[in-house]
PDB file of N, CA and C in Angstrom:
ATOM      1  N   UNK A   1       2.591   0.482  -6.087  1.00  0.00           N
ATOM      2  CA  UNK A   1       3.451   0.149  -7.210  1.00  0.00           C
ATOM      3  C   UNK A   1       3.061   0.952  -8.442  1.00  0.00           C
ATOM      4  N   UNK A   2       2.076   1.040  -8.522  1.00  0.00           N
ATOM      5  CA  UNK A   2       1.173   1.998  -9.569  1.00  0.00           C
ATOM      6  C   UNK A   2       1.818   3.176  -9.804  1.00  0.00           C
ATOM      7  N   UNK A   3       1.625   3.548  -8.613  1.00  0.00           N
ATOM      8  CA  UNK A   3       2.092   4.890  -8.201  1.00  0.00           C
ATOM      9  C   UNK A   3       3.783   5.182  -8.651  1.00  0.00           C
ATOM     10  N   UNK A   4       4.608   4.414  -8.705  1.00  0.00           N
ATOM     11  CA  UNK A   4       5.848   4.822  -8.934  1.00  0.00           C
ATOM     12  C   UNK A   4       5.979   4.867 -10.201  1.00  0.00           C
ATOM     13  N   UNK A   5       5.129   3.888 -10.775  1.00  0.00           N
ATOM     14  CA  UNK A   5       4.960   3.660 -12.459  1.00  0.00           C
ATOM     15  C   UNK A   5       4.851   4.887 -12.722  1.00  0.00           C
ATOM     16  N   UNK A   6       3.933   5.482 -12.543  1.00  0.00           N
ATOM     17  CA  UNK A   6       3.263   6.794 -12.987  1.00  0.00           C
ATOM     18  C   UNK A   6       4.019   7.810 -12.878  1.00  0.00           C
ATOM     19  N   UNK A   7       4.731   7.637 -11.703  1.00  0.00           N
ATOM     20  CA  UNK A   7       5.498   8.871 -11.419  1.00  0.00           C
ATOM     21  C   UNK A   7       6.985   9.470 -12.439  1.00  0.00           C
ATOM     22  N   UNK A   8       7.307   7.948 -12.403  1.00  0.00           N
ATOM     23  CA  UNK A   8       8.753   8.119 -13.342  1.00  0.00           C
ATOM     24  C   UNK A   8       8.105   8.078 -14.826  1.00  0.00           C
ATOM     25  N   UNK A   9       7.001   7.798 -15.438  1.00  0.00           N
ATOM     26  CA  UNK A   9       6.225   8.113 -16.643  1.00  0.00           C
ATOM     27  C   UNK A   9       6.276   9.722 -16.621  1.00  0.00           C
ATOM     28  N   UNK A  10       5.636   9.968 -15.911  1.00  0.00           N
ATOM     29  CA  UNK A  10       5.536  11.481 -15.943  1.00  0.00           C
ATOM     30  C   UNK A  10       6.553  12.469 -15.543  1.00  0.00           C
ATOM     31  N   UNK A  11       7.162  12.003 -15.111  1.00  0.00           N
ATOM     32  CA  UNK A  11       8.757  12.430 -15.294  1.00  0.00           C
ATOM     33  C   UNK A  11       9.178  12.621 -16.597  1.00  0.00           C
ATOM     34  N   UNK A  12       9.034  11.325 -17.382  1.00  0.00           N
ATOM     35  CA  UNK A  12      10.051  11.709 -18.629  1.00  0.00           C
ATOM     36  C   UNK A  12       8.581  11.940 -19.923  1.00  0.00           C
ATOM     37  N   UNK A  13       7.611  12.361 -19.475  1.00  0.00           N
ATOM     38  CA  UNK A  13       6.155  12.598 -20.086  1.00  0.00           C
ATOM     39  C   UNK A  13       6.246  11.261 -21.251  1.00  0.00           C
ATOM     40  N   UNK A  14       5.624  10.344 -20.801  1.00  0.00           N
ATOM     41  CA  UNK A  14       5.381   8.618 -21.279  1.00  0.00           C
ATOM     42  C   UNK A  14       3.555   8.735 -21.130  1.00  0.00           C
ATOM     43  N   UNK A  15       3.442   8.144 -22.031  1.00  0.00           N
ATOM     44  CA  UNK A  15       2.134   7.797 -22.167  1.00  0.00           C
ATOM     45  C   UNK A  15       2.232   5.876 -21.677  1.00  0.00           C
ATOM     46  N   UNK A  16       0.659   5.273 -21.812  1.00  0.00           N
ATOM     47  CA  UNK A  16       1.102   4.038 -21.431  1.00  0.00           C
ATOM     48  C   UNK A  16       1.581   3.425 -22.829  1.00  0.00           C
ATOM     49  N   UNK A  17       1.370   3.807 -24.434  1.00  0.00           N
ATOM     50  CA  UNK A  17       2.338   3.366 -25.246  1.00  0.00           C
ATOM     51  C   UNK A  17       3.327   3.145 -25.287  1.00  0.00           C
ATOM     52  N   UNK A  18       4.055   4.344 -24.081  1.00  0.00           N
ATOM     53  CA  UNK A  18       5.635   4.302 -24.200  1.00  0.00           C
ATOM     54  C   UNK A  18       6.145   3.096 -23.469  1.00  0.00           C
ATOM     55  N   UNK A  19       5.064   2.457 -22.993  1.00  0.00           N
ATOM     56  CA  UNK A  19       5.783   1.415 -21.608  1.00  0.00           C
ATOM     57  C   UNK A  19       5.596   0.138 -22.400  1.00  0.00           C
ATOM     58  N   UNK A  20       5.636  -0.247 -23.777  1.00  0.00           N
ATOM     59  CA  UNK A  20       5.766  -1.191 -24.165  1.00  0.00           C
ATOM     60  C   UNK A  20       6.508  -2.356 -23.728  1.00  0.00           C
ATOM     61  N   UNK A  21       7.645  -2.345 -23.011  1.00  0.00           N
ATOM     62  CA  UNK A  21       8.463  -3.237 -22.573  1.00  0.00           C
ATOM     63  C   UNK A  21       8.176  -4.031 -21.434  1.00  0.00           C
ATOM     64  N   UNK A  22       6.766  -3.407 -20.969  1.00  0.00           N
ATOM     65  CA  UNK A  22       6.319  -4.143 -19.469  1.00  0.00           C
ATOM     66  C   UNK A  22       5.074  -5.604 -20.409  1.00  0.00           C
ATOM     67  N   UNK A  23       4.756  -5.164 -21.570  1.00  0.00           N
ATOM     68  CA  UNK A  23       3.607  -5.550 -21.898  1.00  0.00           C
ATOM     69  C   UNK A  23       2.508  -4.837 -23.029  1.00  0.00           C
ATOM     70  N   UNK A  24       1.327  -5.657 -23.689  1.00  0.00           N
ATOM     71  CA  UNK A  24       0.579  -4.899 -24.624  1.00  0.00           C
ATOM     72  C   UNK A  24      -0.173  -3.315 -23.856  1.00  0.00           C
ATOM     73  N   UNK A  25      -0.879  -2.582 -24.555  1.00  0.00           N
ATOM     74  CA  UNK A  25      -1.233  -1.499 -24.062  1.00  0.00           C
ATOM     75  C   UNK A  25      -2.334  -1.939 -23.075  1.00  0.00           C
ATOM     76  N   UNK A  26      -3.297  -2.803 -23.251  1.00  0.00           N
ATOM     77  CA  UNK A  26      -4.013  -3.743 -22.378  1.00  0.00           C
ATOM     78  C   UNK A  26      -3.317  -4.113 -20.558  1.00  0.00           C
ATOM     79  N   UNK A  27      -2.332  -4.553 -20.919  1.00  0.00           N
ATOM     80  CA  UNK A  27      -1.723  -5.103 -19.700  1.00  0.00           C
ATOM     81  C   UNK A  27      -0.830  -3.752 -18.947  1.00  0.00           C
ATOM     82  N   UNK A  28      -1.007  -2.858 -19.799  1.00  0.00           N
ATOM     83  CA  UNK A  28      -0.008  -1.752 -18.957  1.00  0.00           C
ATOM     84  C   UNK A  28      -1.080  -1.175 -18.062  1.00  0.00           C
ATOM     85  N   UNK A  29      -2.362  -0.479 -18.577  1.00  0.00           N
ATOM     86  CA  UNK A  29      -3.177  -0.219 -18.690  1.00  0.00           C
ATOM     87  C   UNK A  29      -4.006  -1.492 -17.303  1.00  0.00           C
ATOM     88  N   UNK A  30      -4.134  -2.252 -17.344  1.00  0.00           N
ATOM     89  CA  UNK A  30      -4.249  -3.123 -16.241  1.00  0.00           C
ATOM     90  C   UNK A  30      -3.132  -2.876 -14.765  1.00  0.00           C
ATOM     91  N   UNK A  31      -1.838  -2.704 -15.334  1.00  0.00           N
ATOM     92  CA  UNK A  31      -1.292  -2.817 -14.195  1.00  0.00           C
ATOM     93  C   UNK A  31      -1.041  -1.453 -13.499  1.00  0.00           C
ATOM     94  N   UNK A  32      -1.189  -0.277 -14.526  1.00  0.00           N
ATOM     95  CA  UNK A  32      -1.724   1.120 -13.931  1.00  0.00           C
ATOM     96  C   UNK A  32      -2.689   0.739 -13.231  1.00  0.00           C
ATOM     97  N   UNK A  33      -3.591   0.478 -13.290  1.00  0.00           N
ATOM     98  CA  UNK A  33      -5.241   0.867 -12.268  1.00  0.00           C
ATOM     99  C   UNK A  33      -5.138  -0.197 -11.282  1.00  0.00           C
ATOM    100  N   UNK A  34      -3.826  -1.562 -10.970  1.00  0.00           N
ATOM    101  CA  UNK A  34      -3.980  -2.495  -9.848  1.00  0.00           C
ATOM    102  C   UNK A  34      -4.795  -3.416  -9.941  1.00  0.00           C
ATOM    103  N   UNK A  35      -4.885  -4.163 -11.443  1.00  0.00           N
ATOM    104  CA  UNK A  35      -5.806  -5.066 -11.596  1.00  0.00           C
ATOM    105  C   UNK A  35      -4.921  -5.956 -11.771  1.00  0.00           C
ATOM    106  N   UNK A  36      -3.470  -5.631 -11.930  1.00  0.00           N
ATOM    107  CA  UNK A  36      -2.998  -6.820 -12.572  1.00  0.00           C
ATOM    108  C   UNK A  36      -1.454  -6.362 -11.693  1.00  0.00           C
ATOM    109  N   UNK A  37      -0.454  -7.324 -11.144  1.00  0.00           N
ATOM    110  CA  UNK A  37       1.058  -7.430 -10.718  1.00  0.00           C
ATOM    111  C   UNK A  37       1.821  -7.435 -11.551  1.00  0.00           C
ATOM    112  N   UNK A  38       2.935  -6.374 -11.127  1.00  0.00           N
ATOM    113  CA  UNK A  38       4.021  -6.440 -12.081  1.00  0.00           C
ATOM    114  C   UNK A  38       4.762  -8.058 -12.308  1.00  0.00           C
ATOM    115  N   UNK A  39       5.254  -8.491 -13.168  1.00  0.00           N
ATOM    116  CA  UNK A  39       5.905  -9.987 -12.971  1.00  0.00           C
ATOM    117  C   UNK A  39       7.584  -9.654 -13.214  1.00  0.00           C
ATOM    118  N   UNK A  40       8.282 -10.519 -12.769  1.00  0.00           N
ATOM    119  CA  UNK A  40      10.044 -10.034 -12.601  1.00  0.00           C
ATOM    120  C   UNK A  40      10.511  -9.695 -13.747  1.00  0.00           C
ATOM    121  N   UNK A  41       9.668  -9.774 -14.789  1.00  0.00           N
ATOM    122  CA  UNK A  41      10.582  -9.670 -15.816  1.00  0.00           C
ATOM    123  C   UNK A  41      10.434  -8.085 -16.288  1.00  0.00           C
ATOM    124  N   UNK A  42       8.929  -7.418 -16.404  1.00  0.00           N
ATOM    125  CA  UNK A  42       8.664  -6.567 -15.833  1.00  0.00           C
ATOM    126  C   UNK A  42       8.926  -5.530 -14.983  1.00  0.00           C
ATOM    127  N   UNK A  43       9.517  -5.754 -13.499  1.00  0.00           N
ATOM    128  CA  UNK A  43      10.042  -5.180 -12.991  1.00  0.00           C
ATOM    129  C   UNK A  43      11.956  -5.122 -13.299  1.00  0.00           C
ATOM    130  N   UNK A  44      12.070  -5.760 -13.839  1.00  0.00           N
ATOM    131  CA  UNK A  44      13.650  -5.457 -14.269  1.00  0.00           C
ATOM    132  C   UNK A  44      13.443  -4.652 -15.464  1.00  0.00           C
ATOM    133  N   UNK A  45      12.475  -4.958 -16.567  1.00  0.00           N
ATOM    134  CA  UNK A  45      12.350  -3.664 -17.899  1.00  0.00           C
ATOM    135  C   UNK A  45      12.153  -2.412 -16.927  1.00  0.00           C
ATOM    136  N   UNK A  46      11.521  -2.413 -16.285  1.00  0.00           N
ATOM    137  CA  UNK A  46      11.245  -0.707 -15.986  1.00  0.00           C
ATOM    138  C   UNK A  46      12.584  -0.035 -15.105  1.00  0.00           C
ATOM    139  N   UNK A  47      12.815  -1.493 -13.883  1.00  0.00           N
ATOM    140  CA  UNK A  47      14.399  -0.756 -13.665  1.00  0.00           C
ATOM    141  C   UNK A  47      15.439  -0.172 -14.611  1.00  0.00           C
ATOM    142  N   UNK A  48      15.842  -1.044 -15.366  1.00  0.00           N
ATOM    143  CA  UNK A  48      16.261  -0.533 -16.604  1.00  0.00           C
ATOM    144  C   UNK A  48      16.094   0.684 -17.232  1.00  0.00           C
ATOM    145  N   UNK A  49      15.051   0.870 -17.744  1.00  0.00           N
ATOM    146  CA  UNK A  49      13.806   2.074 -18.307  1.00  0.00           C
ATOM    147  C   UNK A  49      14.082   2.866 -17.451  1.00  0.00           C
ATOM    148  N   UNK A  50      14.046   2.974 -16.424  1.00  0.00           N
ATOM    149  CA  UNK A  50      14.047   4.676 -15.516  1.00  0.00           C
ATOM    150  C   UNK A  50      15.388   4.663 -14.583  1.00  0.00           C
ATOM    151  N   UNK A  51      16.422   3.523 -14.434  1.00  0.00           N
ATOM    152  CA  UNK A  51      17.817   3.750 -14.016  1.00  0.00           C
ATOM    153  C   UNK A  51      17.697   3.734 -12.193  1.00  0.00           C
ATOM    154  N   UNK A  52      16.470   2.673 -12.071  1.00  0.00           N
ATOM    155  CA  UNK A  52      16.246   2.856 -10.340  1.00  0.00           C
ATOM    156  C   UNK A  52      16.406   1.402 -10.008  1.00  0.00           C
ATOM    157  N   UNK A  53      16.295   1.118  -8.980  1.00  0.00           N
ATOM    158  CA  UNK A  53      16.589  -0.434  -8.484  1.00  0.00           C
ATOM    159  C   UNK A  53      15.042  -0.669  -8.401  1.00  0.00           C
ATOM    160  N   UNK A  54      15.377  -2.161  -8.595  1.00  0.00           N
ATOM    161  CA  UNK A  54      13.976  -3.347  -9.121  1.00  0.00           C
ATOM    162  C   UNK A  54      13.236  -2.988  -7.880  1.00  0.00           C
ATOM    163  N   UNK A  55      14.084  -3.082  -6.543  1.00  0.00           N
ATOM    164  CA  UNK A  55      12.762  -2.780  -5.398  1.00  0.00           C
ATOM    165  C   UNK A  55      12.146  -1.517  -5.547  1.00  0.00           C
ATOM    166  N   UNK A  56      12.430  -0.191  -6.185  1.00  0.00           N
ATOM    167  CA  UNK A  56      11.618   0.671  -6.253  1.00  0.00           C
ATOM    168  C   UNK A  56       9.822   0.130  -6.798  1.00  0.00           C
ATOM    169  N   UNK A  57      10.088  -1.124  -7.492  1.00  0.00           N
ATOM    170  CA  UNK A  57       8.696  -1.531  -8.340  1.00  0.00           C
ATOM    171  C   UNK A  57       7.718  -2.731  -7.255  1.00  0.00           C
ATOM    172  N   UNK A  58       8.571  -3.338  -6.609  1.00  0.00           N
ATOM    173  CA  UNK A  58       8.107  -4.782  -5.373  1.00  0.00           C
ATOM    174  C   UNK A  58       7.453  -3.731  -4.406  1.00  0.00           C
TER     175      UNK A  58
END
């Protein structure tokens, strides 16, 4: 899941500031490295955010 995060970040060159909408820089930053699960609400901001379906993030 990490991994797709990252990918569509670096796609549109996002730092984890830019991902404010998942969460504080703390919790993005957590859920980059797999310490922490995306939660639904979460995975619908980033669908949104990068124009892909929610299962790209599950």
């Amino acid at each position: 899941m990490q991994y797709e995060i990252c990918c569509f970040a670096e796609e549109d060159l996002l730092k984890q500031c830019d991902l404010s909408e998942i969460g504080s820089h703390g919790v993005v930053s957590e859920i980059l490295t797999g310490k922490r699960e995306l939660d639904i609400r979460q995975v619908r901001a980033l669908s949104e955010r990068f124009g892909v379906s929610a299962a790209s993030f599950v």
